[in-house]
PDB file of N, CA and C in Angstrom:
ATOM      1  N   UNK A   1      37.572  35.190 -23.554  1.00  0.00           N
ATOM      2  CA  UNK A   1      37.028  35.196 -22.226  1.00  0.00           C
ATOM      3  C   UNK A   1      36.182  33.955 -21.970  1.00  0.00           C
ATOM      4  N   UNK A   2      35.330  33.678 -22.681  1.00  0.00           N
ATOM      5  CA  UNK A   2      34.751  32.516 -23.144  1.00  0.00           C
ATOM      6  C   UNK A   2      35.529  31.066 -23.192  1.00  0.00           C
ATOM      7  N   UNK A   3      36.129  30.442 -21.737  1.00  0.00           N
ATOM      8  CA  UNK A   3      36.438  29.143 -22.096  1.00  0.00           C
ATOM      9  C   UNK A   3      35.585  27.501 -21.694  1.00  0.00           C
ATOM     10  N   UNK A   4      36.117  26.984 -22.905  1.00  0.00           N
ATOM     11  CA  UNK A   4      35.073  25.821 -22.714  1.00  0.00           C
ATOM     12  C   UNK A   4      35.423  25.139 -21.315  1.00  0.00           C
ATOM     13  N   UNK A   5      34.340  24.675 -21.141  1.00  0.00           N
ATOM     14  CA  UNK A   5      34.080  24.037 -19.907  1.00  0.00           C
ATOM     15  C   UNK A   5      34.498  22.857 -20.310  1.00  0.00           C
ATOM     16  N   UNK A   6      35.615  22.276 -19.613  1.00  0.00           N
ATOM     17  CA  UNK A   6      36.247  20.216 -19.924  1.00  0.00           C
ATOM     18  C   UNK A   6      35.387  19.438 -19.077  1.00  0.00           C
ATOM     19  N   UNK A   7      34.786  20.364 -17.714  1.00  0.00           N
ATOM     20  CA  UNK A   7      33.936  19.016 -16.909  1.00  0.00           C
ATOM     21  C   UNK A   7      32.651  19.132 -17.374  1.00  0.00           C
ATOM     22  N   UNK A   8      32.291  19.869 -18.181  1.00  0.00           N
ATOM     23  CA  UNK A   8      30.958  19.198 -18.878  1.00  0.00           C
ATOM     24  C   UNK A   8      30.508  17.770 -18.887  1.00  0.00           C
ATOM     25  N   UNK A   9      31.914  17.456 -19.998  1.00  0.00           N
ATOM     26  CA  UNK A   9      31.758  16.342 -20.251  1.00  0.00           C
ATOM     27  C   UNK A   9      31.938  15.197 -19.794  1.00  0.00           C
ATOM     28  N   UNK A  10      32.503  15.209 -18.827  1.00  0.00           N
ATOM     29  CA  UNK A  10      32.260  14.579 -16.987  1.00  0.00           C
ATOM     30  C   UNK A  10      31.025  14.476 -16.530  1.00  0.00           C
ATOM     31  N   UNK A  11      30.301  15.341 -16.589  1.00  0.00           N
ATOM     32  CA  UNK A  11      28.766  15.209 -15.666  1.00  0.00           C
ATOM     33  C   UNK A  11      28.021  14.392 -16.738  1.00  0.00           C
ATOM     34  N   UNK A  12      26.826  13.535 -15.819  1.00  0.00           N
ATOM     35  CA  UNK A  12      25.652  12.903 -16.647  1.00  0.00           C
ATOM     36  C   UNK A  12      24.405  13.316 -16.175  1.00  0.00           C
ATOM     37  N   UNK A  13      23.799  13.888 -16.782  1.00  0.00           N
ATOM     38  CA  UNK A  13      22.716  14.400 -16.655  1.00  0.00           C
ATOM     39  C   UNK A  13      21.389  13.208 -16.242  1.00  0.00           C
ATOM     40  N   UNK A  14      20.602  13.725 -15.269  1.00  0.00           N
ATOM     41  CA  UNK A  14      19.339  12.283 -15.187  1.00  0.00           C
ATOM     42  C   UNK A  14      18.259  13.854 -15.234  1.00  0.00           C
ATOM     43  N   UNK A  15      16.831  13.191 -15.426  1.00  0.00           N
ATOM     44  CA  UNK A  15      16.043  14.224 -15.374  1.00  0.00           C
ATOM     45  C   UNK A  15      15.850  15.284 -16.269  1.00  0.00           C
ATOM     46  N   UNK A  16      16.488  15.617 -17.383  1.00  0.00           N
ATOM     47  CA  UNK A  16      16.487  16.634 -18.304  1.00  0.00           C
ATOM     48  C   UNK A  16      17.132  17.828 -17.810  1.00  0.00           C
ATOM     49  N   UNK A  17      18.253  17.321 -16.769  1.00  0.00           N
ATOM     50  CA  UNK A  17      19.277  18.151 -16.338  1.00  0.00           C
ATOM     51  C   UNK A  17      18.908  18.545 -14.543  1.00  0.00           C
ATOM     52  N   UNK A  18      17.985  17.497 -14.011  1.00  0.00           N
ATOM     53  CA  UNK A  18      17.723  18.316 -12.999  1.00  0.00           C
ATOM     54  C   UNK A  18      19.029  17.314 -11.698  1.00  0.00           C
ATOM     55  N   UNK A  19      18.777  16.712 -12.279  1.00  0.00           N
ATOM     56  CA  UNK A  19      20.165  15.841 -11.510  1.00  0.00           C
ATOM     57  C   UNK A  19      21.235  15.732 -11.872  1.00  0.00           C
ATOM     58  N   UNK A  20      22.548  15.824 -11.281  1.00  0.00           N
ATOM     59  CA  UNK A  20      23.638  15.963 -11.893  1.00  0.00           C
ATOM     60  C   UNK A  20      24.853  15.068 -11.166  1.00  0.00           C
ATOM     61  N   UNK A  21      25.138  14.354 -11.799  1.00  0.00           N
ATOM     62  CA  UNK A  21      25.940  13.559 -10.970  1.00  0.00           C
ATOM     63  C   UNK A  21      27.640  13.513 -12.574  1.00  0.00           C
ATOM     64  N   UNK A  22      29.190  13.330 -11.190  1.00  0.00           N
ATOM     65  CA  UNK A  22      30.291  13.082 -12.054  1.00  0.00           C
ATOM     66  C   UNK A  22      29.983  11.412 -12.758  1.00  0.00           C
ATOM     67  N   UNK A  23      30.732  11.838 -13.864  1.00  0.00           N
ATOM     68  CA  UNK A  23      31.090   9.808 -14.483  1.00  0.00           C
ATOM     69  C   UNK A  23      31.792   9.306 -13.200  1.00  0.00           C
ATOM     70  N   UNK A  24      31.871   8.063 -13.312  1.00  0.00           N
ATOM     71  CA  UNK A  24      32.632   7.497 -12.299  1.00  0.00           C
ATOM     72  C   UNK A  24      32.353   7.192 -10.520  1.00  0.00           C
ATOM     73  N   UNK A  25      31.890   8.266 -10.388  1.00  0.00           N
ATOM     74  CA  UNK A  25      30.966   8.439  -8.838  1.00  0.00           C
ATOM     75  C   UNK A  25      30.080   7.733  -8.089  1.00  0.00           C
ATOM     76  N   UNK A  26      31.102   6.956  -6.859  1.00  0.00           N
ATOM     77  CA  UNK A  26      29.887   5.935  -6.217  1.00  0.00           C
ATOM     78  C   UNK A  26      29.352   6.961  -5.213  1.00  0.00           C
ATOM     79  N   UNK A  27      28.496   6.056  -4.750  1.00  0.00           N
ATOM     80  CA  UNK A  27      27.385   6.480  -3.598  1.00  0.00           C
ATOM     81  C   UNK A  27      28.227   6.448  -2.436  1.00  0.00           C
ATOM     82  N   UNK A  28      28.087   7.626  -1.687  1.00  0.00           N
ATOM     83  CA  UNK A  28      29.074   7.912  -0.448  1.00  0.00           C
ATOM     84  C   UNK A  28      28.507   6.767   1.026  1.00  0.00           C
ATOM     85  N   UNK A  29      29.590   6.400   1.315  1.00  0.00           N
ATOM     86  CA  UNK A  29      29.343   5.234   2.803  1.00  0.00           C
ATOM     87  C   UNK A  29      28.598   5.539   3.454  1.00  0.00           C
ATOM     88  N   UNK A  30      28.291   6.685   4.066  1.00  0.00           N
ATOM     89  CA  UNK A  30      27.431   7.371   5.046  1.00  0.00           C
ATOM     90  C   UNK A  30      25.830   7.171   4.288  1.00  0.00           C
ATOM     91  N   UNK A  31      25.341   7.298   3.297  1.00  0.00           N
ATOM     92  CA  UNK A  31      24.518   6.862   2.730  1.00  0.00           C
ATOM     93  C   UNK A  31      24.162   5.203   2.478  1.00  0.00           C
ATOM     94  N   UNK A  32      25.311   4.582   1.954  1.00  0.00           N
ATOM     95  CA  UNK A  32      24.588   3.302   2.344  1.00  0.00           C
ATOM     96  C   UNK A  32      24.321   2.603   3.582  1.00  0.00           C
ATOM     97  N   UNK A  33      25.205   3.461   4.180  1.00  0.00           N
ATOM     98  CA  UNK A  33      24.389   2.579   5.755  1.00  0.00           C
ATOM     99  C   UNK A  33      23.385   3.344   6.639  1.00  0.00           C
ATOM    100  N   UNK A  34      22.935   4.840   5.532  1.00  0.00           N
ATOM    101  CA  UNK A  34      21.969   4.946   5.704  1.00  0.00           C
ATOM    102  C   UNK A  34      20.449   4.144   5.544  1.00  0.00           C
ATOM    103  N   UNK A  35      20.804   3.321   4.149  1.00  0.00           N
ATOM    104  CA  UNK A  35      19.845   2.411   4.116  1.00  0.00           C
ATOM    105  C   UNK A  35      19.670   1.266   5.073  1.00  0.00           C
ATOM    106  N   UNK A  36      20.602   0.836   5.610  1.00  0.00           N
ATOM    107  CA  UNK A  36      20.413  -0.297   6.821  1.00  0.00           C
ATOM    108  C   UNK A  36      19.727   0.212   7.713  1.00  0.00           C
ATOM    109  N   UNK A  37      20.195   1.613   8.010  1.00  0.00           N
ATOM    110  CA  UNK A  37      19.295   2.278   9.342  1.00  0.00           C
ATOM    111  C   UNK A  37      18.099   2.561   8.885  1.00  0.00           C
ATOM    112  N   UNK A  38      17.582   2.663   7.969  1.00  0.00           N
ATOM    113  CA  UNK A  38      16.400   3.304   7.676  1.00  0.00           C
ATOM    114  C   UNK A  38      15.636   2.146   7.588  1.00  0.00           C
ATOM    115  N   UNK A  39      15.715   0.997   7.038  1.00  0.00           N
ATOM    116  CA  UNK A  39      15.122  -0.581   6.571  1.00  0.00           C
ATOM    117  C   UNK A  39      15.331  -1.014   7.862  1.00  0.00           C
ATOM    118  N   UNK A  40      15.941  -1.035   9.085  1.00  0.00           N
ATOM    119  CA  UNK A  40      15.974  -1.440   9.811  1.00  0.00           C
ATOM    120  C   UNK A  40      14.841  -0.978  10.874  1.00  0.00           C
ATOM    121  N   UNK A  41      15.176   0.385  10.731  1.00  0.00           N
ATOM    122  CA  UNK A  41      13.605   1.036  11.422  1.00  0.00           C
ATOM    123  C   UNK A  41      12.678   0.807  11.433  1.00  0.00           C
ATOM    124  N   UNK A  42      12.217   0.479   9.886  1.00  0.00           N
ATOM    125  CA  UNK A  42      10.740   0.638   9.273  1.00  0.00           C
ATOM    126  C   UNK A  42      10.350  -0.922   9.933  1.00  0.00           C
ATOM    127  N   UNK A  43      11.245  -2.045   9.421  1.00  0.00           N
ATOM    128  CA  UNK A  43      10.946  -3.217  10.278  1.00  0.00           C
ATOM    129  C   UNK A  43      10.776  -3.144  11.565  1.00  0.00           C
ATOM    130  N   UNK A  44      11.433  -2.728  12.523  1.00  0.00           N
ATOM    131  CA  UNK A  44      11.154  -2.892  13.709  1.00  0.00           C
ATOM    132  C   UNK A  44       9.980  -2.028  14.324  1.00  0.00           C
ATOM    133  N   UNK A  45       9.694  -0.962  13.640  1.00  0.00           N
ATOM    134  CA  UNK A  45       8.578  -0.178  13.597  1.00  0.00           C
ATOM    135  C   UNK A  45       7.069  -0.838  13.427  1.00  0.00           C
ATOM    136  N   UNK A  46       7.346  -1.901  12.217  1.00  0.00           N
ATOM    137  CA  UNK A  46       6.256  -2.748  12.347  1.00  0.00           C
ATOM    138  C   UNK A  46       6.158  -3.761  13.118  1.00  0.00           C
ATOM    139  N   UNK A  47       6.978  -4.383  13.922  1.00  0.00           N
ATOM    140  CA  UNK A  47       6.948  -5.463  14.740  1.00  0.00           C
ATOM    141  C   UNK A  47       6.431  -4.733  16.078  1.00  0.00           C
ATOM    142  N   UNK A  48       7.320  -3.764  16.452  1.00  0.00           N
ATOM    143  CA  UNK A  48       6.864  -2.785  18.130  1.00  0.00           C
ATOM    144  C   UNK A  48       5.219  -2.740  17.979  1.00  0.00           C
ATOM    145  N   UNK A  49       5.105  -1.718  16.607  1.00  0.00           N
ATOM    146  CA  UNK A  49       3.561  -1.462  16.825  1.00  0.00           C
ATOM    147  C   UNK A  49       3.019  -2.421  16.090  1.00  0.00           C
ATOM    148  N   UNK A  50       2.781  -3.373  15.900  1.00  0.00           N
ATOM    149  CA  UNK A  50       1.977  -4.571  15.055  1.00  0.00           C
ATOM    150  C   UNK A  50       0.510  -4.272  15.634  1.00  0.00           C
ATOM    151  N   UNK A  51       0.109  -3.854  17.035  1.00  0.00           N
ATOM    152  CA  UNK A  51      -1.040  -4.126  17.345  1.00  0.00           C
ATOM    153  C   UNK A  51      -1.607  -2.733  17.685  1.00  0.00           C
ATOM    154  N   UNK A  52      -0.808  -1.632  17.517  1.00  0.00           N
ATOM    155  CA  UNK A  52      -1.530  -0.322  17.443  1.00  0.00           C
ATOM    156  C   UNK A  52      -0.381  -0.204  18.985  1.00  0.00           C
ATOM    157  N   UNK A  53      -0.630   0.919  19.532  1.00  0.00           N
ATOM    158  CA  UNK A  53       0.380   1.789  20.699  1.00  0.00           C
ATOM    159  C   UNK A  53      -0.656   1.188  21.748  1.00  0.00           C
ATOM    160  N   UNK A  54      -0.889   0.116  22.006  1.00  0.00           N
ATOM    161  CA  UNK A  54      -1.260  -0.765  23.182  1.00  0.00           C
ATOM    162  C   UNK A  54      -0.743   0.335  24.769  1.00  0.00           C
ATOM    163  N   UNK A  55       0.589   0.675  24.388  1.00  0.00           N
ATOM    164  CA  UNK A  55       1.215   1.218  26.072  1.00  0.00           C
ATOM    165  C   UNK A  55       1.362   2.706  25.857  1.00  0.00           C
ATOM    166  N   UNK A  56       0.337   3.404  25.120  1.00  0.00           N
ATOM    167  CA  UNK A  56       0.401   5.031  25.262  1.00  0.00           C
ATOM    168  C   UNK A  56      -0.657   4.943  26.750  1.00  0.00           C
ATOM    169  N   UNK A  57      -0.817   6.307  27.621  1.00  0.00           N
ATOM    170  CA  UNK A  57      -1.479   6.218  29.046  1.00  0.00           C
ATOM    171  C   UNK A  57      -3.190   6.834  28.202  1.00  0.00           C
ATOM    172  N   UNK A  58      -3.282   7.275  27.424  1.00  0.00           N
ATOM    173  CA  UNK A  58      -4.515   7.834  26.771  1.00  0.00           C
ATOM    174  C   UNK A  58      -5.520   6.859  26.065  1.00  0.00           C
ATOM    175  N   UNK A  59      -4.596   6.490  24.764  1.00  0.00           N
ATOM    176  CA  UNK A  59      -5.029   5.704  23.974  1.00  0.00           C
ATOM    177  C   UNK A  59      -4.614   4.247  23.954  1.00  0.00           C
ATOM    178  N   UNK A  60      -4.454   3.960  24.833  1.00  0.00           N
ATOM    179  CA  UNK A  60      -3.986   2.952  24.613  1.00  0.00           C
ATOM    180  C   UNK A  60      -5.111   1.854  25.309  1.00  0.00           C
ATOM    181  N   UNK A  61      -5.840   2.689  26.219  1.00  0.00           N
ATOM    182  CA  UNK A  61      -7.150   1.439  26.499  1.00  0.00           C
ATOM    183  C   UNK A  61      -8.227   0.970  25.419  1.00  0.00           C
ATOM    184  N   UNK A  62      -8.305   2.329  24.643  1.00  0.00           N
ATOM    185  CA  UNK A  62      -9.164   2.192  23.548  1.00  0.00           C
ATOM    186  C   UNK A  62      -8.297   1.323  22.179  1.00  0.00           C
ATOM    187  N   UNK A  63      -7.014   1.566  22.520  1.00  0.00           N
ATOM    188  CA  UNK A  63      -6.295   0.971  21.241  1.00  0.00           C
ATOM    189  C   UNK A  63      -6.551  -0.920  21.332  1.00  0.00           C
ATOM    190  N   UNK A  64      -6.447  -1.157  22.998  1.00  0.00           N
ATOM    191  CA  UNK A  64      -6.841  -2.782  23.258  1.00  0.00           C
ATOM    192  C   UNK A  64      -8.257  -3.183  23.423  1.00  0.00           C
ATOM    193  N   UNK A  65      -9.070  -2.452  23.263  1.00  0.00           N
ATOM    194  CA  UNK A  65     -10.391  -2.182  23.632  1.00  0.00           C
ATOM    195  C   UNK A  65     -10.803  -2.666  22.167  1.00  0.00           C
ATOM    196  N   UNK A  66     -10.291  -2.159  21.198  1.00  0.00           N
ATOM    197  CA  UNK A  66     -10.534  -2.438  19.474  1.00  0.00           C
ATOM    198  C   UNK A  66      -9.848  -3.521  18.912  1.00  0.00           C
ATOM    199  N   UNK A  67      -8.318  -3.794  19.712  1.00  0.00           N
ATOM    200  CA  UNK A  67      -7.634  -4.926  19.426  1.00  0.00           C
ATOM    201  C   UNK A  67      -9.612  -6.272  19.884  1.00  0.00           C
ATOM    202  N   UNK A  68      -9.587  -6.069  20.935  1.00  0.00           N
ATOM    203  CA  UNK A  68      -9.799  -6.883  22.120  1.00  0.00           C
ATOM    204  C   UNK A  68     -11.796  -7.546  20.779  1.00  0.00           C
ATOM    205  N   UNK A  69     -12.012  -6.067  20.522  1.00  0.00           N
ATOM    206  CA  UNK A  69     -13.138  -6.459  19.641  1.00  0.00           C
ATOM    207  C   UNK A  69     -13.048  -7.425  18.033  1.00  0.00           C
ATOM    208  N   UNK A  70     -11.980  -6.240  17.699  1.00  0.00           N
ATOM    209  CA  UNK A  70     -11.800  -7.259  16.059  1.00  0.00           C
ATOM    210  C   UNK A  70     -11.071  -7.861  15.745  1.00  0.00           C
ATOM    211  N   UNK A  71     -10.299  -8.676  16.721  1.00  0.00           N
ATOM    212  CA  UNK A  71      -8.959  -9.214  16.888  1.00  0.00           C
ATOM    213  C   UNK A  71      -8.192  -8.837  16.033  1.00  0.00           C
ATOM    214  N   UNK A  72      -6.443  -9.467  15.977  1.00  0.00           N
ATOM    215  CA  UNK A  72      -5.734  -9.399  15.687  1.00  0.00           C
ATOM    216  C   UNK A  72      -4.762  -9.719  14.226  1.00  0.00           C
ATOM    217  N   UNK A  73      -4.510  -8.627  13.537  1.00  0.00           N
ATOM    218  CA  UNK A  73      -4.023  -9.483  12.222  1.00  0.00           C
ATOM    219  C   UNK A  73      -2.542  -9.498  12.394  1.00  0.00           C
ATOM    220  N   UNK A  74      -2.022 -10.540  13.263  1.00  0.00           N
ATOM    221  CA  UNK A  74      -0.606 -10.916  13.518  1.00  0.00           C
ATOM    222  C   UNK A  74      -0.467 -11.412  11.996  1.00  0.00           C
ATOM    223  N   UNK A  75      -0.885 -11.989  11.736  1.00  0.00           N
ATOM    224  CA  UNK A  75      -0.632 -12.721  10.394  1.00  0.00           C
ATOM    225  C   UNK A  75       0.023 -12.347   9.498  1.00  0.00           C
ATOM    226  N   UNK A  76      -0.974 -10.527   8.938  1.00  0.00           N
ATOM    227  CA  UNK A  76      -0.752  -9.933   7.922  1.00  0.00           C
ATOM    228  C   UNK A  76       0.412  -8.849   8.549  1.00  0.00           C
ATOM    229  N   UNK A  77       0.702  -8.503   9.250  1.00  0.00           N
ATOM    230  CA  UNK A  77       1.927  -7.802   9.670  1.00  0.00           C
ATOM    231  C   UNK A  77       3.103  -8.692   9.904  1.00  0.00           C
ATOM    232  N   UNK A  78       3.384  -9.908   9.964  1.00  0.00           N
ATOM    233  CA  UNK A  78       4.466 -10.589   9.686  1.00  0.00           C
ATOM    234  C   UNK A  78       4.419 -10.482   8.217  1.00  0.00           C
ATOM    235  N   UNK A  79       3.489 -10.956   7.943  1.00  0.00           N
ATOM    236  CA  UNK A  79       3.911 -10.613   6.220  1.00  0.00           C
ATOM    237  C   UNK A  79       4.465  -9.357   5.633  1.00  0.00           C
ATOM    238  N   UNK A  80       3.803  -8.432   6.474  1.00  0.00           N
ATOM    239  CA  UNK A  80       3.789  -6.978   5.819  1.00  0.00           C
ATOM    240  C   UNK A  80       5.879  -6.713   6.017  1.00  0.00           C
ATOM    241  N   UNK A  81       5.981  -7.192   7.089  1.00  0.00           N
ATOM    242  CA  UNK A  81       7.977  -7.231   7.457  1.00  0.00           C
ATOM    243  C   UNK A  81       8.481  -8.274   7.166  1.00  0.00           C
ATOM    244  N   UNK A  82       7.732  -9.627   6.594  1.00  0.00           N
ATOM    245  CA  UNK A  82       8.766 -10.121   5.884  1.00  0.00           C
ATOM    246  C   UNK A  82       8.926  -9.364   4.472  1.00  0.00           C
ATOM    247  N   UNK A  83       8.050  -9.291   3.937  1.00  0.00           N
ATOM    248  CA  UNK A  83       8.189  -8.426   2.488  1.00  0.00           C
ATOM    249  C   UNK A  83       8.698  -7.281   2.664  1.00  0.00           C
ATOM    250  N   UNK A  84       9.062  -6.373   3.588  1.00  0.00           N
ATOM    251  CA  UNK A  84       9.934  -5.189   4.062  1.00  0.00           C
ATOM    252  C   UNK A  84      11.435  -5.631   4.363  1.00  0.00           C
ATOM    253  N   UNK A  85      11.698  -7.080   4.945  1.00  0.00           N
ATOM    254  CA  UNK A  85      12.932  -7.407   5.458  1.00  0.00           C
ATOM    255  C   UNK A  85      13.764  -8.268   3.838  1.00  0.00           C
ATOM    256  N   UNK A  86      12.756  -9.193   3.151  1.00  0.00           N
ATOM    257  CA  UNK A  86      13.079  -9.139   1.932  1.00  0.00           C
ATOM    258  C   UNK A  86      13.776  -7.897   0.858  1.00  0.00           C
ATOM    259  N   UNK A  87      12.587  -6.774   0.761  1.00  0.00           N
ATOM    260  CA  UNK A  87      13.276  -5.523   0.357  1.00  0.00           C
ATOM    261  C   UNK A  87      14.684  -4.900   0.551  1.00  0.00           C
ATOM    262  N   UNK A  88      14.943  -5.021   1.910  1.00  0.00           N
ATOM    263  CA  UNK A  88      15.970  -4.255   2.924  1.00  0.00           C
ATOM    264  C   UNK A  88      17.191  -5.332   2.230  1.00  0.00           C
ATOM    265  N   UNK A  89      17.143  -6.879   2.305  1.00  0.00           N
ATOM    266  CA  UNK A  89      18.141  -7.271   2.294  1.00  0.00           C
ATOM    267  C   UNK A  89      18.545  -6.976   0.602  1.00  0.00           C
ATOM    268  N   UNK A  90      17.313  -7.216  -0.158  1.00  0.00           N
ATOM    269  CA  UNK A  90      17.531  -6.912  -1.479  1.00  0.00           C
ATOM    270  C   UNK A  90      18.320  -5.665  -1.628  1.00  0.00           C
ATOM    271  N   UNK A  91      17.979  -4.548  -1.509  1.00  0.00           N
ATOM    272  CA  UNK A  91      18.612  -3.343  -1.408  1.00  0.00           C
ATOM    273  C   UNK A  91      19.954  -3.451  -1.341  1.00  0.00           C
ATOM    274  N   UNK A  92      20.268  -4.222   0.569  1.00  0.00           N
ATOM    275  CA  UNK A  92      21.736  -3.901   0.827  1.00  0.00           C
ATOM    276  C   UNK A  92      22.644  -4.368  -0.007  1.00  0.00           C
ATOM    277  N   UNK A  93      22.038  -5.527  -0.707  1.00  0.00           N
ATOM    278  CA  UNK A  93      23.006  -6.153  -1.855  1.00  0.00           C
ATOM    279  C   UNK A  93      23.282  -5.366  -2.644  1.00  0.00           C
ATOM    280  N   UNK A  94      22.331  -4.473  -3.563  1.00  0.00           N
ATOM    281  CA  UNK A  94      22.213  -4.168  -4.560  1.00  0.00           C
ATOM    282  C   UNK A  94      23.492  -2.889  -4.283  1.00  0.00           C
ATOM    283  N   UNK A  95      22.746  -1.968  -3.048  1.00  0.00           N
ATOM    284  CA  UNK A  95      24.063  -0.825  -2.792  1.00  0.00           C
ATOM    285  C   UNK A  95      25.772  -1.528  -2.459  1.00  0.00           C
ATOM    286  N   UNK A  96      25.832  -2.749  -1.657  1.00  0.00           N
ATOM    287  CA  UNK A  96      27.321  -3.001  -1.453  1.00  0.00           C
ATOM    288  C   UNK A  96      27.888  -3.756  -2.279  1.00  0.00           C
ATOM    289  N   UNK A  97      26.994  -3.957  -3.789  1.00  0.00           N
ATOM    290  CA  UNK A  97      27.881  -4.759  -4.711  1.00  0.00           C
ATOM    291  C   UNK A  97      29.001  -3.712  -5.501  1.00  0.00           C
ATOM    292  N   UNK A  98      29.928  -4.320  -6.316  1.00  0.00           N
ATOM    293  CA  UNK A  98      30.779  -3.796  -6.763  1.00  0.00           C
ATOM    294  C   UNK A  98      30.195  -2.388  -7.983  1.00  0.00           C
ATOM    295  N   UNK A  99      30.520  -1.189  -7.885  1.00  0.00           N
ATOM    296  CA  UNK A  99      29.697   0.247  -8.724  1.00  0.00           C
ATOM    297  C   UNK A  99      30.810  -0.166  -9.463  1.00  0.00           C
ATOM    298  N   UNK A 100      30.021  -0.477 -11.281  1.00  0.00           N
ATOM    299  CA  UNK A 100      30.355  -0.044 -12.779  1.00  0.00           C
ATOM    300  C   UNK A 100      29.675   1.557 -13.152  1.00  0.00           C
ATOM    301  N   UNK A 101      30.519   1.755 -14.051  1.00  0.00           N
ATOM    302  CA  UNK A 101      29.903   2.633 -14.683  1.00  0.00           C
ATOM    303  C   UNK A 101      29.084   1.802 -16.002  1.00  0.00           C
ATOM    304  N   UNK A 102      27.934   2.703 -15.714  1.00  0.00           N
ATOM    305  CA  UNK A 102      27.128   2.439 -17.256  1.00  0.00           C
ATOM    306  C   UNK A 102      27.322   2.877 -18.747  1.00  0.00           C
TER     307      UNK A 102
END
């Protein structure tokens, strides 16, 4: 009644079994261009709001009101998305290069 299992030895365990992935198995398409959309967000997320929600109808007088006092760190938020847009492109390479198995 007892038969051995052959895809055992197919699966690779990560985690001490908590992840389970087949040998052979790339990362599905819909996922890597999940990463474009997602790296793409986060950048443009920091460029829109670089200076706080300037155009909400509430906060937004007080948001230029604080811009207007301690000025502006344009500086460090270009940096903060080039080192995010660096990442992103790093990434996309890394997911659309050719999958070996290890």
């Amino acid at each position: 009644m007892d038969e051995p299992n052959e895809t055992t030895s197919e699966v690779k365990e990560y985690a001490d079994g908590w992840i389970l992935e087949r040998k052979g198995t790339d990362v599905p398409m819909f996922l890597k261009f999940a990463f474009i959309v997602i790296g793409g967000g986060a950048i443009t997320y920091f460029m829109i709001y670089m200076n706080g929600e300037t155009t909400h109808d509430e906060r937004g007088p007080l948001v230029r009101a604080f811009n207007t006092t301690t000025g502006d760190a344009n500086w460090l938020m270009y940096g903060v998305a080039g080192l995010a847009l660096i990442y992103v492109v790093s990434l996309i390479v890394f997911v659309f290069r050719a999958f070996h198995e290890d």
